[in-house]
N, C-alpha and C. Protein backbone atom coordinates (compact mmCIF):
# COMPACT_ATOMS: atom_id res chain seq x y z
N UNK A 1 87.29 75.07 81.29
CA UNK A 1 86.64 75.99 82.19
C UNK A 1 87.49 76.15 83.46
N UNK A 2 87.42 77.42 83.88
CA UNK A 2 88.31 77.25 85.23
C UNK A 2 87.19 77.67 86.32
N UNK A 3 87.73 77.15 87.94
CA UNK A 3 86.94 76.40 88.72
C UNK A 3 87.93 77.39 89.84
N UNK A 4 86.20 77.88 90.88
CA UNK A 4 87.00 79.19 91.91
C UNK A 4 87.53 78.32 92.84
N UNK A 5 88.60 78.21 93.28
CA UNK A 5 89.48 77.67 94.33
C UNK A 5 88.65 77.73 95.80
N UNK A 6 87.90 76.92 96.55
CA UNK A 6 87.10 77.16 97.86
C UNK A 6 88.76 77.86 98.63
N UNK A 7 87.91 77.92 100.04
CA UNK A 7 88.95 78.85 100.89
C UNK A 7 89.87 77.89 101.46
N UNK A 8 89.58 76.48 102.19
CA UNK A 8 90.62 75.36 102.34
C UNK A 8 91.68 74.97 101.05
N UNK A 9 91.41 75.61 99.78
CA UNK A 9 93.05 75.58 98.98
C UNK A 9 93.57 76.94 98.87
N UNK A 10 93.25 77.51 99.43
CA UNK A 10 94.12 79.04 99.26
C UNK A 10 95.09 79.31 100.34
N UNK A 11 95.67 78.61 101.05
CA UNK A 11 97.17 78.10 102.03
C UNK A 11 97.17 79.13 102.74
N UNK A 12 96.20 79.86 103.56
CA UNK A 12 96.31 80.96 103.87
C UNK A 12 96.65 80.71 105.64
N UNK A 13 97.64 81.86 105.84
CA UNK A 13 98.15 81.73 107.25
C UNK A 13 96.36 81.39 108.53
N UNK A 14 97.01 81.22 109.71
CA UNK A 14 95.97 81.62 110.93
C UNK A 14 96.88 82.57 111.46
N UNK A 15 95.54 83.07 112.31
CA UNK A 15 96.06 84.38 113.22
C UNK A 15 97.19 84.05 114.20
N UNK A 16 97.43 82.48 114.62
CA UNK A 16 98.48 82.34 115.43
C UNK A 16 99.83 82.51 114.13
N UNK A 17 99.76 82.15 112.98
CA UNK A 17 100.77 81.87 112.08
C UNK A 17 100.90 83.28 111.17
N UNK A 18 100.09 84.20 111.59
CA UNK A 18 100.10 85.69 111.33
C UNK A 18 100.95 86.02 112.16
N UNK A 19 100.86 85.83 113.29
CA UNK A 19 101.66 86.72 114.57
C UNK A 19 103.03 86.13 114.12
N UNK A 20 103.23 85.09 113.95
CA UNK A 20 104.81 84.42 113.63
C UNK A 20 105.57 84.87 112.60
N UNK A 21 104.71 85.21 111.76
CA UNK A 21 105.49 85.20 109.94
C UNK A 21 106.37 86.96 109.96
N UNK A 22 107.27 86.72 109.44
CA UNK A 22 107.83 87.92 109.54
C UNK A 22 106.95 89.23 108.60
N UNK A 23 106.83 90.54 109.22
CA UNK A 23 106.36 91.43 108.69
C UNK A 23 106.71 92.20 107.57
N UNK A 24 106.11 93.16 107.11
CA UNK A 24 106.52 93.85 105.76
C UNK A 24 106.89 94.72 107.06
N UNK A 25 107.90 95.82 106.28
CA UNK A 25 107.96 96.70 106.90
C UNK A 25 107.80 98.16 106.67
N UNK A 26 106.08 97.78 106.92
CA UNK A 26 105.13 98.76 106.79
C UNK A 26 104.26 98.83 108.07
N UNK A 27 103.80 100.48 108.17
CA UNK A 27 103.31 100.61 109.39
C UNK A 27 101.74 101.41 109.01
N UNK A 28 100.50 101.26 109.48
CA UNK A 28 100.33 102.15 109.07
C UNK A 28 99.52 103.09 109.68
N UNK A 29 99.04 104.23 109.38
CA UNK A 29 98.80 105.53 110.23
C UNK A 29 97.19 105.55 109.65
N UNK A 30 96.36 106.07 110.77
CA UNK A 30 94.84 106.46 110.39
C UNK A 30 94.55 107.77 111.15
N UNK A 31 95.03 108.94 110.68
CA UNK A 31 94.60 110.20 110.96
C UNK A 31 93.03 110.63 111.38
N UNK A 32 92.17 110.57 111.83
CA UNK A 32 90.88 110.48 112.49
C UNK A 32 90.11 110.29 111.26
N UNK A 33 89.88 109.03 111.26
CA UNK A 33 89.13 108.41 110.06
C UNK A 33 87.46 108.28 110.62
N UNK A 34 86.60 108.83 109.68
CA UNK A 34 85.31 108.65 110.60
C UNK A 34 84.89 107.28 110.20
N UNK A 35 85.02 106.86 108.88
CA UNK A 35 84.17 105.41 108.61
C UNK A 35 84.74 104.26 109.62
N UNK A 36 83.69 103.57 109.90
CA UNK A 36 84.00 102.11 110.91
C UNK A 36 84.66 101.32 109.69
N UNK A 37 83.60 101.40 108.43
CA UNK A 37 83.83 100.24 107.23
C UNK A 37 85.12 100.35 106.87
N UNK A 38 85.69 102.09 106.35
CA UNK A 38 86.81 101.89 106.11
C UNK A 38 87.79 101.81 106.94
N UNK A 39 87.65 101.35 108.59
CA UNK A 39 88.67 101.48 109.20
C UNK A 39 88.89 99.59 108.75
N UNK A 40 87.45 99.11 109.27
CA UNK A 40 87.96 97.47 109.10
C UNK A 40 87.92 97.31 107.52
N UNK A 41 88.30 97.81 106.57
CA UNK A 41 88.54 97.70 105.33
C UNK A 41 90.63 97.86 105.65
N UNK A 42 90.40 98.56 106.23
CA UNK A 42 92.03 98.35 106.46
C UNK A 42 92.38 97.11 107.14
N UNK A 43 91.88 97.15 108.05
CA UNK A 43 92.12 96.11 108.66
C UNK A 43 92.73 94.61 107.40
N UNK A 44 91.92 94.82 106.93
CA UNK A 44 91.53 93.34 105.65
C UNK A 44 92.89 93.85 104.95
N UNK A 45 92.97 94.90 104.61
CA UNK A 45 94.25 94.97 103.51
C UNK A 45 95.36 95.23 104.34
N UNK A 46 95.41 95.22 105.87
CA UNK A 46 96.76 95.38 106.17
C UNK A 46 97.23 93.62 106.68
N UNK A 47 95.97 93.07 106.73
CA UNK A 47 95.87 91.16 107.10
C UNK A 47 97.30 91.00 105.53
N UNK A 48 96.15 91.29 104.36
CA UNK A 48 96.57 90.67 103.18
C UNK A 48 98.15 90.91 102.96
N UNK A 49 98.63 91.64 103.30
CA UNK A 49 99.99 92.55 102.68
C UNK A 49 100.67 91.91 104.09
N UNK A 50 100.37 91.38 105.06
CA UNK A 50 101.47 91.30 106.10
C UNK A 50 102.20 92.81 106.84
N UNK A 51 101.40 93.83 107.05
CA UNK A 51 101.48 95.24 107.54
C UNK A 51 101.68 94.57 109.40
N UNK A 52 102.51 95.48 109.66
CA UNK A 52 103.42 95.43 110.97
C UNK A 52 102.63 95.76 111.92
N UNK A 53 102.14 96.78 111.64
CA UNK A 53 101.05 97.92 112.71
C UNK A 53 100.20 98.78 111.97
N UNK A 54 99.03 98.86 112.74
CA UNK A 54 97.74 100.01 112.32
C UNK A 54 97.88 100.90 113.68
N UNK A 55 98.03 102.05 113.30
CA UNK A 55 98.15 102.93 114.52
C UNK A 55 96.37 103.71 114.31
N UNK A 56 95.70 103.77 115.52
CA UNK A 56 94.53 104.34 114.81
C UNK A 56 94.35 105.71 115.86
N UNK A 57 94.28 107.15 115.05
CA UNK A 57 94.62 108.01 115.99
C UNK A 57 93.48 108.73 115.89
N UNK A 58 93.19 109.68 116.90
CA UNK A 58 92.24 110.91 117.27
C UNK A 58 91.12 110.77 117.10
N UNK A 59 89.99 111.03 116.26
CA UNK A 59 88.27 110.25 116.27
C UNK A 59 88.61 108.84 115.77
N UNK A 60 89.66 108.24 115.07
CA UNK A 60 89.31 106.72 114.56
C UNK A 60 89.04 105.83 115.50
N UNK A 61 87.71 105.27 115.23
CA UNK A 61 87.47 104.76 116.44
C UNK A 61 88.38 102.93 116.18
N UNK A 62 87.83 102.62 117.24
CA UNK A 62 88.92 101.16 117.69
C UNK A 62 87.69 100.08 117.68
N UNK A 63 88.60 98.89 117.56
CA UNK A 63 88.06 97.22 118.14
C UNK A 63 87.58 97.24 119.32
N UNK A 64 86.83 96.55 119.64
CA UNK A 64 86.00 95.46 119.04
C UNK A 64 84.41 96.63 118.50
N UNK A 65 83.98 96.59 117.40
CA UNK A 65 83.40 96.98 117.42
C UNK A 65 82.46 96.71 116.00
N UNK A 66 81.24 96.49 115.93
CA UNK A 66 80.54 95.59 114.92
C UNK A 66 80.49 96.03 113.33
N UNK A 67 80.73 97.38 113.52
CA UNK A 67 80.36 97.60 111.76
C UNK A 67 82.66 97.57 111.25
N UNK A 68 83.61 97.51 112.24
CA UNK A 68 84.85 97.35 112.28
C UNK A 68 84.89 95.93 111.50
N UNK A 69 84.24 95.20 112.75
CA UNK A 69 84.34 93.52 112.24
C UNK A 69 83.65 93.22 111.01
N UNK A 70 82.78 93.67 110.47
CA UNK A 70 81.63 93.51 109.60
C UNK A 70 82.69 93.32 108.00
N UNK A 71 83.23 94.72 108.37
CA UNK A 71 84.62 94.48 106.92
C UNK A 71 85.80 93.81 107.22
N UNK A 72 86.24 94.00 108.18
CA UNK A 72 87.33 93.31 108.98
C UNK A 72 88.05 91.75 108.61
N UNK A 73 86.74 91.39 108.61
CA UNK A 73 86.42 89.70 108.51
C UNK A 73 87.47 88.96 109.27
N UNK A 74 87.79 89.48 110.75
CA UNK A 74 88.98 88.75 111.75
C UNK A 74 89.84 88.98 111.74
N UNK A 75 90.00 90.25 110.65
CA UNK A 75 91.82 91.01 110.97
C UNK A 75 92.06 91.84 112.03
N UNK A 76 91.43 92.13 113.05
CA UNK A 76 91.12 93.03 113.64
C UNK A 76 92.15 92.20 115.04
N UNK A 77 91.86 90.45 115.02
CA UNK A 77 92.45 89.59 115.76
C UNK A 77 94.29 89.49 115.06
N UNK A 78 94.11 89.45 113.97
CA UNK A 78 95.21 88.92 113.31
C UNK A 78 96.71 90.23 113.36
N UNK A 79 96.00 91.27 113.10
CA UNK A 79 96.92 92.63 112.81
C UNK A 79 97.08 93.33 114.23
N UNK A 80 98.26 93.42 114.23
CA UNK A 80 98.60 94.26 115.87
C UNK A 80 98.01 95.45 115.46
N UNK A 81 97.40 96.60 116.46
CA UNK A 81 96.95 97.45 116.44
C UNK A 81 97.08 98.36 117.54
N UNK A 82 97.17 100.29 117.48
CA UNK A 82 96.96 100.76 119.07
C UNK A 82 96.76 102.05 118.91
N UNK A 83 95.79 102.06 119.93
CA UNK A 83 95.29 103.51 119.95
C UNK A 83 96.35 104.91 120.62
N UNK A 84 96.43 106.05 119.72
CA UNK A 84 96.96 107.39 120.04
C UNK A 84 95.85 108.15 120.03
N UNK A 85 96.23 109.40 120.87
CA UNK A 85 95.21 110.13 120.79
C UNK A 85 95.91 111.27 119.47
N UNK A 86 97.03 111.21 119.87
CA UNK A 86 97.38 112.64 119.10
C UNK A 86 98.62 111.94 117.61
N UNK A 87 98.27 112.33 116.46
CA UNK A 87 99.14 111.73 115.63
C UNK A 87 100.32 112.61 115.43
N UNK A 88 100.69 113.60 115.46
CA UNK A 88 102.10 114.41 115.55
C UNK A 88 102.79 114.08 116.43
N UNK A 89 102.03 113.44 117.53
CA UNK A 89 103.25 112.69 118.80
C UNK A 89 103.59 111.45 118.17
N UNK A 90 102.82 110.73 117.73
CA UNK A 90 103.29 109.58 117.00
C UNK A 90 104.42 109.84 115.86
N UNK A 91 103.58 110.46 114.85
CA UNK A 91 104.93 110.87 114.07
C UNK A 91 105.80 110.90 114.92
N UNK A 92 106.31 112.23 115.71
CA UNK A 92 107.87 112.24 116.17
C UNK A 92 108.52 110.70 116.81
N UNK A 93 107.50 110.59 117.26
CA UNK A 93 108.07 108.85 118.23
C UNK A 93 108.30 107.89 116.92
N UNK A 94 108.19 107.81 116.10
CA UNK A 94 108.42 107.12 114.96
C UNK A 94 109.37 107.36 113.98
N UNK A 95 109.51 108.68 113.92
CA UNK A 95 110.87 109.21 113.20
C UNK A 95 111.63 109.08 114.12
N UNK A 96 111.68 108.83 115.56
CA UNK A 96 112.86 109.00 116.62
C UNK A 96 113.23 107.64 116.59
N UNK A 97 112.45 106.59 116.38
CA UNK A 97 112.68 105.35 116.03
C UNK A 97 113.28 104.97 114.51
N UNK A 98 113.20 106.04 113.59
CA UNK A 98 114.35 105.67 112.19
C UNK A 98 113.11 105.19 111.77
N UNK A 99 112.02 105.34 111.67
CA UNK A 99 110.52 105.12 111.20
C UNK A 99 110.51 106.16 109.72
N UNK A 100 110.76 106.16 108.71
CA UNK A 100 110.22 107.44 107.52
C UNK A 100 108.70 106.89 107.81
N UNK A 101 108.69 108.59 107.94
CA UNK A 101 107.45 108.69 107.84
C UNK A 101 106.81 109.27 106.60
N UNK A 102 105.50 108.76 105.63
CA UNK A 102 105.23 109.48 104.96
C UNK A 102 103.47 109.17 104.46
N UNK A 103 103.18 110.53 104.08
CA UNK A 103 102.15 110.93 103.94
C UNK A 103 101.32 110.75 102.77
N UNK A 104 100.32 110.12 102.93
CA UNK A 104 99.32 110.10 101.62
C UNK A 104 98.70 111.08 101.40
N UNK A 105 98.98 112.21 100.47
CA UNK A 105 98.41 113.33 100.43
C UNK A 105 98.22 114.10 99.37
N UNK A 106 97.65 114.91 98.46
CA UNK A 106 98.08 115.98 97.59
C UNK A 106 98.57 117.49 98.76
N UNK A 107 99.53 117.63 98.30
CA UNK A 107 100.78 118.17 98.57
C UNK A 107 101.51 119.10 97.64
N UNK A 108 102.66 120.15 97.95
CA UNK A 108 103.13 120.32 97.04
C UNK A 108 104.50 119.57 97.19
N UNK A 109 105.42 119.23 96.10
CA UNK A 109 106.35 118.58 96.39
C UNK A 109 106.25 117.30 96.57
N UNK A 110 105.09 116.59 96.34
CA UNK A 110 104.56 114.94 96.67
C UNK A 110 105.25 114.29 95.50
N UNK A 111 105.62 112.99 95.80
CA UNK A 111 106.44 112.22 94.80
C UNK A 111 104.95 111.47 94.24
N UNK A 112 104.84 111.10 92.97
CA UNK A 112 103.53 110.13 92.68
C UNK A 112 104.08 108.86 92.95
N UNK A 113 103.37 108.23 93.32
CA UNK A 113 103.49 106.55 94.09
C UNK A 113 103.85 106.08 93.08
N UNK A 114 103.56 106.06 91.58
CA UNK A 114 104.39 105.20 90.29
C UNK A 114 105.87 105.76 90.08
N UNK A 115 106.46 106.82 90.93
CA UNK A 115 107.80 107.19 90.67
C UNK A 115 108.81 106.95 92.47
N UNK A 116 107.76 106.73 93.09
CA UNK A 116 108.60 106.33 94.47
C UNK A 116 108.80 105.06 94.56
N UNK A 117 110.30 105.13 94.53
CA UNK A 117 111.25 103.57 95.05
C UNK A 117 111.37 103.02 96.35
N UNK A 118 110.60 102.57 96.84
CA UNK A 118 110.55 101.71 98.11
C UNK A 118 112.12 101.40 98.75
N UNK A 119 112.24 100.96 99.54
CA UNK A 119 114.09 100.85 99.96
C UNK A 119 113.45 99.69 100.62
N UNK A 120 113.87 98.53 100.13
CA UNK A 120 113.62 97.32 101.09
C UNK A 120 114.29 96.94 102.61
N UNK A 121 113.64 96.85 103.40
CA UNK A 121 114.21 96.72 104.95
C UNK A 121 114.09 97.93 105.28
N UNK A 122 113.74 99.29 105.10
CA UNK A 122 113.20 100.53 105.62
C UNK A 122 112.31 100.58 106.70
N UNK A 123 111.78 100.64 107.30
CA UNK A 123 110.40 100.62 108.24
C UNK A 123 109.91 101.91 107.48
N UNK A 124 108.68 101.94 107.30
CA UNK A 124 107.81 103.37 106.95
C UNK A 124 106.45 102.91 107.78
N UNK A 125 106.16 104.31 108.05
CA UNK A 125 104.80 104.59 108.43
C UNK A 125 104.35 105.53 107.31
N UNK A 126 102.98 104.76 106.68
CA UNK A 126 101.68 105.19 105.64
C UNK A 126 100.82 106.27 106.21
N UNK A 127 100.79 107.36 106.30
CA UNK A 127 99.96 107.92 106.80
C UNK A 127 98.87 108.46 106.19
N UNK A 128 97.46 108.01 106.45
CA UNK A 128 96.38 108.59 105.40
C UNK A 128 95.19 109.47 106.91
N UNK A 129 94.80 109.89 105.76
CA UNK A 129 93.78 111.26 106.49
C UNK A 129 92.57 111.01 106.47
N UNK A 130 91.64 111.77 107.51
CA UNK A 130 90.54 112.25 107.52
C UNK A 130 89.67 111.93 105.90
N UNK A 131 88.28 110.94 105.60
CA UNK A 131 87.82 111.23 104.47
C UNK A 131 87.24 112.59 103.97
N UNK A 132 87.44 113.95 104.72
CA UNK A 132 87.01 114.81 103.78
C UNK A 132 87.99 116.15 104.36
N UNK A 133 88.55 116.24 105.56
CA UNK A 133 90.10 117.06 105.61
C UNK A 133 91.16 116.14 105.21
N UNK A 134 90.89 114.99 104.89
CA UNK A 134 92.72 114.56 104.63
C UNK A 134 93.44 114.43 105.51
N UNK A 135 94.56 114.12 105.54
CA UNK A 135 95.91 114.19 106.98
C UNK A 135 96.39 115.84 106.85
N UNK A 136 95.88 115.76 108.77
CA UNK A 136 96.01 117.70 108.90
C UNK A 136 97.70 117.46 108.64
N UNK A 137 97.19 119.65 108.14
CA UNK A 137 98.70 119.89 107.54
C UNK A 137 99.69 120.02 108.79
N UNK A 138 99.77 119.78 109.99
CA UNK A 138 100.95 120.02 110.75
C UNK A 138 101.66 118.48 111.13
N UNK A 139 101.01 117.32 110.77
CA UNK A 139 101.09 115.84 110.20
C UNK A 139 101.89 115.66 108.91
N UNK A 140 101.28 116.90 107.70
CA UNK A 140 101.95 116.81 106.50
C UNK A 140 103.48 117.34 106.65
N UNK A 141 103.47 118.58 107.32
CA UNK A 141 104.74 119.09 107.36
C UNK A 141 105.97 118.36 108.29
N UNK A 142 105.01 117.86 108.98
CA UNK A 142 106.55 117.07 109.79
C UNK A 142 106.93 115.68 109.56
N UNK A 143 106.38 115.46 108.67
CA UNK A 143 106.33 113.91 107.63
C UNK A 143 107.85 114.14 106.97
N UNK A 144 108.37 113.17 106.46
CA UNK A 144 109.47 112.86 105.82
C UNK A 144 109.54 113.22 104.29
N UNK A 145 108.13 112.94 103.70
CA UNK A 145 107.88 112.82 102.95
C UNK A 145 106.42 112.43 102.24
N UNK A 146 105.91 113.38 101.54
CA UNK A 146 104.19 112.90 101.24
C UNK A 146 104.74 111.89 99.46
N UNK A 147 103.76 111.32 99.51
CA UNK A 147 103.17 110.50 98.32
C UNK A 147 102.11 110.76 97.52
N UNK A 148 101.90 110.95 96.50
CA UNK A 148 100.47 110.93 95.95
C UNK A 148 100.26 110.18 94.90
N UNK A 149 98.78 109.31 95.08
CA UNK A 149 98.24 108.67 93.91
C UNK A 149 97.91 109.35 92.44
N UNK A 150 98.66 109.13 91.88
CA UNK A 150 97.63 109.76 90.19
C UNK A 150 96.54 109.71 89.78
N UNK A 151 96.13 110.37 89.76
CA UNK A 151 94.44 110.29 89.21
C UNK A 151 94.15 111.24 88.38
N UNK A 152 93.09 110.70 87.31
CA UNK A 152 92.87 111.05 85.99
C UNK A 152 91.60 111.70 85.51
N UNK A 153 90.93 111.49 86.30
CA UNK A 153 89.08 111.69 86.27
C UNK A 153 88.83 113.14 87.00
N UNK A 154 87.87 113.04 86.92
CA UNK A 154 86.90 114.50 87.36
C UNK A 154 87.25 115.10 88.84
N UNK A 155 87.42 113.55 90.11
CA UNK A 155 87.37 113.65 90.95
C UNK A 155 88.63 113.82 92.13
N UNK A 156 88.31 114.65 92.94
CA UNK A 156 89.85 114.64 93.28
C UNK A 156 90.56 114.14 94.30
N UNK A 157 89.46 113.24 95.11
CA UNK A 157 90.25 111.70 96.08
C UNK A 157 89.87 110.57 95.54
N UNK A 158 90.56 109.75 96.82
CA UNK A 158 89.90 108.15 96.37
C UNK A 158 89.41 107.55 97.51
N UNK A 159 88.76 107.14 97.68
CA UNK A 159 88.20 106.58 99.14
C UNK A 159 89.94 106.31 99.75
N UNK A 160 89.22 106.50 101.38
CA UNK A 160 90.47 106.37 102.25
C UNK A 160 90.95 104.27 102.33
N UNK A 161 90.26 103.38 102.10
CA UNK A 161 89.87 102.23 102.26
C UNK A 161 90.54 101.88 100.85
N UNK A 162 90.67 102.43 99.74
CA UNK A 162 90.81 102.46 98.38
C UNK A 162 92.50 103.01 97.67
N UNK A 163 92.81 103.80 98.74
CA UNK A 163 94.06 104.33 98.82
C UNK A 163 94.99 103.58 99.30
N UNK A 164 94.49 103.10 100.78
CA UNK A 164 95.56 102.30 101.49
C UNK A 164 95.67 101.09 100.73
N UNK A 165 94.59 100.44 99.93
CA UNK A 165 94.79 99.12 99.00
C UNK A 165 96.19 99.73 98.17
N UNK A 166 95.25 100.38 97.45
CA UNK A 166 96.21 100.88 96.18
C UNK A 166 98.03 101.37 96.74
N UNK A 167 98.31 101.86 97.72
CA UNK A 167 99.60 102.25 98.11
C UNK A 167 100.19 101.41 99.17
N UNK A 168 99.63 100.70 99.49
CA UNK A 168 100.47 99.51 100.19
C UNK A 168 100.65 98.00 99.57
N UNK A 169 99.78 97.86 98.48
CA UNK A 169 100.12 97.04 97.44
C UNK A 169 101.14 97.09 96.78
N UNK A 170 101.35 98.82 96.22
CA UNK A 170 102.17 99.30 95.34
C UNK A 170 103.83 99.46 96.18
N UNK A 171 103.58 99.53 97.64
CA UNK A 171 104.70 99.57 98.00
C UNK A 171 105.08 97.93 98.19
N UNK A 172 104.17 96.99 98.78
CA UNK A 172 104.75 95.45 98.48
C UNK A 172 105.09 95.04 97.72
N UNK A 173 104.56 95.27 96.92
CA UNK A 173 105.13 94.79 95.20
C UNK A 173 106.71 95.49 95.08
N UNK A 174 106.66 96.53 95.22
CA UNK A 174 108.02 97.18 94.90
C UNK A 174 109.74 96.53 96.47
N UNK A 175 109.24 96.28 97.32
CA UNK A 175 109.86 95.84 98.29
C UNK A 175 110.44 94.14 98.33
N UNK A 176 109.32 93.71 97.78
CA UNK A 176 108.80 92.23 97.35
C UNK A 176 109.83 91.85 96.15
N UNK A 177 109.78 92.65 95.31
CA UNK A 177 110.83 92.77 93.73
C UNK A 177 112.25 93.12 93.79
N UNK A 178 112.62 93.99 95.45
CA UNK A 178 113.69 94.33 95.44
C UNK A 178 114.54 92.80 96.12
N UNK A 179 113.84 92.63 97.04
CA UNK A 179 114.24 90.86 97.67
C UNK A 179 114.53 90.20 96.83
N UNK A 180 113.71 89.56 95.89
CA UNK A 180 114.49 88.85 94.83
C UNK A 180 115.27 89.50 93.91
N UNK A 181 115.49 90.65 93.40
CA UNK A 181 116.80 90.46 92.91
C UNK A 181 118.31 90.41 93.69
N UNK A 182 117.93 90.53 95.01
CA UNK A 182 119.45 90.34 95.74
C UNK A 182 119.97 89.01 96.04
N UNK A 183 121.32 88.68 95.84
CA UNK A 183 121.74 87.64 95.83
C UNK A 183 121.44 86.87 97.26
């Protein structure tokens, strides 16, 4: 029979040993996200992945704040974070920094996330949208580059909380794989 591991064996960093450990280099973008849940749902998956920055822009609201923490579960302490008002200024300040920027979006011209090759040591900023406009199109167009998830079903998003799992996993894994094969 196998036996669930309590949380004292799962070797997991603290927030002081979060701030220390070197980052992925991933950034990521929240285009005026209305959910609190899915903002601290990011929060949790940008803890897990070792994500650099959460930029949270225009209605997304910010920390400290209870239904944030509620999903959060203390990443909110652990993950650097900062408020913009306007995300096209960010973009440019981020591409001016050698930041690719790119967009979670249906698009035309979008690469699907199972055919985009990560470049290890890149910095990128993730940029995801609004749950029911998406990331506005003057965000999409001055992006580097959009991404899109595949999907197979009836429906034609995925939760915003559900996306950033799924494409920042998919980019660790792929960044993660390129490290070890270099000598």
């Amino acid at each position: 029979m196998k036996r669930k591991l309590e949380n004292s064996e799962l070797d997991r960093l603290d927030v002081e040993g979060f701030k220390d450990v070197e980052k992925s280099p991933i950034i990521l973008v929240l285009d005026n996200i209305r959910s609190l849940n899915n903002i601290g749902s990011v929060f949790r998956t940008a803890d897990a992945f070792l994500v650099e920055k959460i930029y949270l822009c225009g209605i997304t609201a910010t920390p400290p704040h209870k239904d944030i923490r509620k999903t959060a579960l203390g990443a909110t302490e652990s993950v650097d974070w900062e408020y913009r008002q306007n995300t096209l200024e960010l973009v440019r300040e981020l591409q001016a920094h050698n930041t690719k920027v790119i967009v979670v979006e249906q698009a035309e011209g979008a690469t699907m996330l199972n055919d985009y090759e990560a470049i290890s040591g890149q910095t990128m900023a993730l940029v995801f949208g609004n749950e029911v406009k998406g990331v506005s199109q003057e965000v999409v167009s001055a992006s580097d580059m959009v991404l899109e998830i595949p999907q197979f079903g009836t429906k034609h998003s995925l939760n915003i909380s559900v996306s950033v799992g799924v494409v920042v996993w998919d980019i660790w894994n792929k960044i993660n794989a390129q490290k070890q094969k270099k000598p």
